[in-house]
C-alpha atoms as a PDB file:
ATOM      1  CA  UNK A   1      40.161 169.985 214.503  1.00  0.00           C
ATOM      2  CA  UNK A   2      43.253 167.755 214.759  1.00  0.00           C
ATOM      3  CA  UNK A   3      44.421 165.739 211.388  1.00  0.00           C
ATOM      4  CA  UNK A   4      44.939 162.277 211.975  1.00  0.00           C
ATOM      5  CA  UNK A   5      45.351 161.269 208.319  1.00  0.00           C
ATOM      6  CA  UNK A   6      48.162 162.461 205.915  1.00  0.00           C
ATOM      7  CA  UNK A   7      46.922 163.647 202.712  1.00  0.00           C
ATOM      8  CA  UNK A   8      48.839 162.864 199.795  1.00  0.00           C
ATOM      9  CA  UNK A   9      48.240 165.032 196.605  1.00  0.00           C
ATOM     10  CA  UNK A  10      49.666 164.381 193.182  1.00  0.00           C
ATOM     11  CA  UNK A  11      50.067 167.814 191.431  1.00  0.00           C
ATOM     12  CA  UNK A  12      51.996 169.217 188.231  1.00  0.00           C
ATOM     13  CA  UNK A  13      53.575 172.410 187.717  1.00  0.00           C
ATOM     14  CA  UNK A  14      51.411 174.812 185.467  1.00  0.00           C
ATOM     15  CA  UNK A  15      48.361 172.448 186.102  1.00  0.00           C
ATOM     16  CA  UNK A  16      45.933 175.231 187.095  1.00  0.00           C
ATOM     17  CA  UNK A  17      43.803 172.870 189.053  1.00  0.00           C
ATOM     18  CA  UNK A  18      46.356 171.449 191.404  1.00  0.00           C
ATOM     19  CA  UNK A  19      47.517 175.105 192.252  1.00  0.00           C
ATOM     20  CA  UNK A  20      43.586 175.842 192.906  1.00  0.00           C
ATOM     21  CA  UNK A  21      43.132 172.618 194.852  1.00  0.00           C
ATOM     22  CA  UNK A  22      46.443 173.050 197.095  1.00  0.00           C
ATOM     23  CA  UNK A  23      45.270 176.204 197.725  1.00  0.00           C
ATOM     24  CA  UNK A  24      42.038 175.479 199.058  1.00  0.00           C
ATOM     25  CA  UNK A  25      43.512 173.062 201.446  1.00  0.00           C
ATOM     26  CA  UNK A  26      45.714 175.573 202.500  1.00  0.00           C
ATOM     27  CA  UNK A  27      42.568 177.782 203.605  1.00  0.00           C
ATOM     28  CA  UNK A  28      40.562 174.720 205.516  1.00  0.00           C
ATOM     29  CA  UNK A  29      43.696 174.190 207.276  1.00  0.00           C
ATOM     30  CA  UNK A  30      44.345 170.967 205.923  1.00  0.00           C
ATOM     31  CA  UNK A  31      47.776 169.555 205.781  1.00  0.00           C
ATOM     32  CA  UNK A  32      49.251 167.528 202.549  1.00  0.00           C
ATOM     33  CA  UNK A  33      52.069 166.507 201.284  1.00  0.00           C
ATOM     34  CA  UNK A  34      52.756 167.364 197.505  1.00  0.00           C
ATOM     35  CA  UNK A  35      54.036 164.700 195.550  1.00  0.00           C
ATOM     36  CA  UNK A  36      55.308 166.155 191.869  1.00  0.00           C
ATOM     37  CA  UNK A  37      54.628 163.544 189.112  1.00  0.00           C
ATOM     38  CA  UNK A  38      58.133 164.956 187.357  1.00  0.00           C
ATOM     39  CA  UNK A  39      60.041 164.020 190.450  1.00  0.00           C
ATOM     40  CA  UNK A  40      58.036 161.129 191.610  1.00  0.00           C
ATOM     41  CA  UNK A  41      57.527 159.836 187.947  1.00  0.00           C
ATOM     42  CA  UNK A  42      57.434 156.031 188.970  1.00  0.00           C
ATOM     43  CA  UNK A  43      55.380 156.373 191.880  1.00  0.00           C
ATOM     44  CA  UNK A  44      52.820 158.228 189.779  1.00  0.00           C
ATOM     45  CA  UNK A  45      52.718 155.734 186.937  1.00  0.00           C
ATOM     46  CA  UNK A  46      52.064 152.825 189.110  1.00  0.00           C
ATOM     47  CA  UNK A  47      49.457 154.577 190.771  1.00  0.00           C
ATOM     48  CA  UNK A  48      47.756 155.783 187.571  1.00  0.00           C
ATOM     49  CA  UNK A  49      47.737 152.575 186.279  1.00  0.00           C
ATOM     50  CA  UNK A  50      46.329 150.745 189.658  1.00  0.00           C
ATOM     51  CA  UNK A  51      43.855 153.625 189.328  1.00  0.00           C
ATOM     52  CA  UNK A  52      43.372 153.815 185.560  1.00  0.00           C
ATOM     53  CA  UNK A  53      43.547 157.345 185.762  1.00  0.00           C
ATOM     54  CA  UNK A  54      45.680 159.799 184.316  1.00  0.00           C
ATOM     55  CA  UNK A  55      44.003 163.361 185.425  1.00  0.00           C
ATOM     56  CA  UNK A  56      45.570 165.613 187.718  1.00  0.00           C
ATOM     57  CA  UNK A  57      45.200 166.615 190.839  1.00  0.00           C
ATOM     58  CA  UNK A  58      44.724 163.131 192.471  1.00  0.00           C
ATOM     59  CA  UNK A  59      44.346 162.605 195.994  1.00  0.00           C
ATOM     60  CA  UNK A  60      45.189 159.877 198.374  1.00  0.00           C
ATOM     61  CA  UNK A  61      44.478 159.603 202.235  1.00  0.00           C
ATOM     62  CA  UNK A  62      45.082 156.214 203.192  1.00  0.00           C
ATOM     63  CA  UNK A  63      43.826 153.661 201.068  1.00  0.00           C
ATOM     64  CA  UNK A  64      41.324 156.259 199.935  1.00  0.00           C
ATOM     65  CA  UNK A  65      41.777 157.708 196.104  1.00  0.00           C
ATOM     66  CA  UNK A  66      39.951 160.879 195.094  1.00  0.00           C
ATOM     67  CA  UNK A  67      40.655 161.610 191.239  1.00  0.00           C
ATOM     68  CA  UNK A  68      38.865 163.752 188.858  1.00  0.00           C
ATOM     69  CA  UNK A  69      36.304 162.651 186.709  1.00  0.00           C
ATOM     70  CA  UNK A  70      35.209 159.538 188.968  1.00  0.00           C
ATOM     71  CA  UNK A  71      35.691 160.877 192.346  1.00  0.00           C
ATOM     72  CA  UNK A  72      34.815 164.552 191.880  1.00  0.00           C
ATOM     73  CA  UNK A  73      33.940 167.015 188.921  1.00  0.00           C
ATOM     74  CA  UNK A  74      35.009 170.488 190.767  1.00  0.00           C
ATOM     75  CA  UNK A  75      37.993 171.718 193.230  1.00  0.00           C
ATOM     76  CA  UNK A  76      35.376 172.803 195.620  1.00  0.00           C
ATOM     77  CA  UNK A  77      34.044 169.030 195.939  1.00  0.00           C
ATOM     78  CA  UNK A  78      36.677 167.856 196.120  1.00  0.00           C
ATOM     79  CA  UNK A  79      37.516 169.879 198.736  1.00  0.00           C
ATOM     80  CA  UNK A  80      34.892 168.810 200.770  1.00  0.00           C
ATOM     81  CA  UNK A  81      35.160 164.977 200.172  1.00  0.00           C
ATOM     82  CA  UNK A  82      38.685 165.215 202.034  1.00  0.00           C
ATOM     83  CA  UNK A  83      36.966 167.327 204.493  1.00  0.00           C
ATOM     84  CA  UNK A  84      34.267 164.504 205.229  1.00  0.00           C
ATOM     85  CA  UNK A  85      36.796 161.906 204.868  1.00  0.00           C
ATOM     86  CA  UNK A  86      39.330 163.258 207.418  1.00  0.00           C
ATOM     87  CA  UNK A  87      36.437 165.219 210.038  1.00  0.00           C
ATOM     88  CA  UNK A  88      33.088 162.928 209.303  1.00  0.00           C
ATOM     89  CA  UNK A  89      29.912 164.859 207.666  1.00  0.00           C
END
Protein backbone atom coordinates (compact mmCIF):
# COMPACT_ATOMS: atom_id res chain seq x y z
CA UNK A 1 0.00 0.00 0.00
CA UNK A 2 1.41 3.35 -1.18
CA UNK A 3 2.27 6.16 1.67
CA UNK A 4 0.85 9.33 0.95
CA UNK A 5 1.65 10.95 4.30
CA UNK A 6 5.20 11.59 5.76
CA UNK A 7 5.58 10.45 9.19
CA UNK A 8 7.55 12.47 11.39
CA UNK A 9 8.95 10.78 14.62
CA UNK A 10 10.70 12.53 17.46
CA UNK A 11 13.18 9.99 19.02
CA UNK A 12 16.30 10.15 21.50
CA UNK A 13 19.31 8.18 21.53
CA UNK A 14 19.28 5.42 24.33
CA UNK A 15 15.41 5.96 24.63
CA UNK A 16 14.50 2.25 24.43
CA UNK A 17 11.06 3.02 23.19
CA UNK A 18 11.88 5.09 20.18
CA UNK A 19 14.42 2.32 19.03
CA UNK A 20 11.34 -0.25 19.59
CA UNK A 21 8.87 2.05 17.86
CA UNK A 22 11.26 2.88 14.73
CA UNK A 23 11.66 -0.51 14.49
CA UNK A 24 8.27 -1.59 14.19
CA UNK A 25 7.69 0.85 11.46
CA UNK A 26 10.48 -0.47 9.80
CA UNK A 27 8.66 -4.03 9.70
CA UNK A 28 4.99 -2.58 8.47
CA UNK A 29 6.88 -0.93 5.85
CA UNK A 30 6.19 2.39 6.93
CA UNK A 31 8.39 5.24 6.03
CA UNK A 32 9.47 8.18 8.66
CA UNK A 33 11.64 10.58 9.02
CA UNK A 34 13.61 10.72 12.42
CA UNK A 35 13.88 13.94 13.89
CA UNK A 36 16.61 13.82 17.02
CA UNK A 37 15.48 16.19 19.84
CA UNK A 38 19.54 16.86 20.47
CA UNK A 39 19.87 18.10 16.94
CA UNK A 40 16.48 19.51 16.43
CA UNK A 41 16.38 20.95 20.07
CA UNK A 42 14.17 24.07 19.11
CA UNK A 43 11.87 22.37 16.95
CA UNK A 44 11.19 19.88 19.73
CA UNK A 45 10.63 22.43 22.46
CA UNK A 46 8.09 24.33 20.58
CA UNK A 47 6.35 21.34 19.78
CA UNK A 48 6.36 19.98 23.35
CA UNK A 49 5.10 22.96 24.58
CA UNK A 50 2.16 23.39 21.77
CA UNK A 51 1.60 19.77 22.84
CA UNK A 52 2.27 19.95 26.58
CA UNK A 53 4.09 16.93 26.35
CA UNK A 54 7.45 16.00 27.09
CA UNK A 55 7.51 11.95 26.55
CA UNK A 56 9.32 10.37 23.90
CA UNK A 57 8.69 8.85 21.04
CA UNK A 58 6.16 11.42 19.62
CA UNK A 59 4.68 11.17 16.37
CA UNK A 60 3.42 13.58 13.83
CA UNK A 61 1.69 12.91 10.36
CA UNK A 62 0.28 16.00 9.26
CA UNK A 63 -1.46 17.96 11.65
CA UNK A 64 -1.98 14.70 13.49
CA UNK A 65 0.11 14.23 17.02
CA UNK A 66 0.41 10.76 18.54
CA UNK A 67 2.36 11.03 22.01
CA UNK A 68 2.53 8.69 24.82
CA UNK A 69 0.42 8.78 27.64
CA UNK A 70 -2.60 10.64 25.80
CA UNK A 71 -2.42 9.19 22.44
CA UNK A 72 -1.23 5.65 23.16
CA UNK A 73 0.02 3.54 26.26
CA UNK A 74 2.13 0.73 24.19
CA UNK A 75 4.58 0.68 20.95
CA UNK A 76 2.31 -1.85 19.46
CA UNK A 77 -0.73 0.77 19.54
CA UNK A 78 0.84 3.00 18.57
CA UNK A 79 1.85 1.23 15.83
CA UNK A 80 -1.39 0.63 14.68
CA UNK A 81 -2.89 4.19 15.15
CA UNK A 82 -0.32 5.35 12.32
CA UNK A 83 -1.36 2.33 10.50
CA UNK A 84 -5.18 3.42 10.60
CA UNK A 85 -4.26 6.92 10.17
CA UNK A 86 -2.15 6.54 6.98
CA UNK A 87 -4.27 3.09 5.36
CA UNK A 88 -7.99 3.63 7.06
CA UNK A 89 -9.26 0.71 9.58
Amino acid sequence: MKQKMKVKVFSMKGCSHCDELKKQLNENKINFIELDVDEHEELYESFSKKVENEFLPAIIIGKTVFVPNKSFKTITEAVEHVKTHLWGP
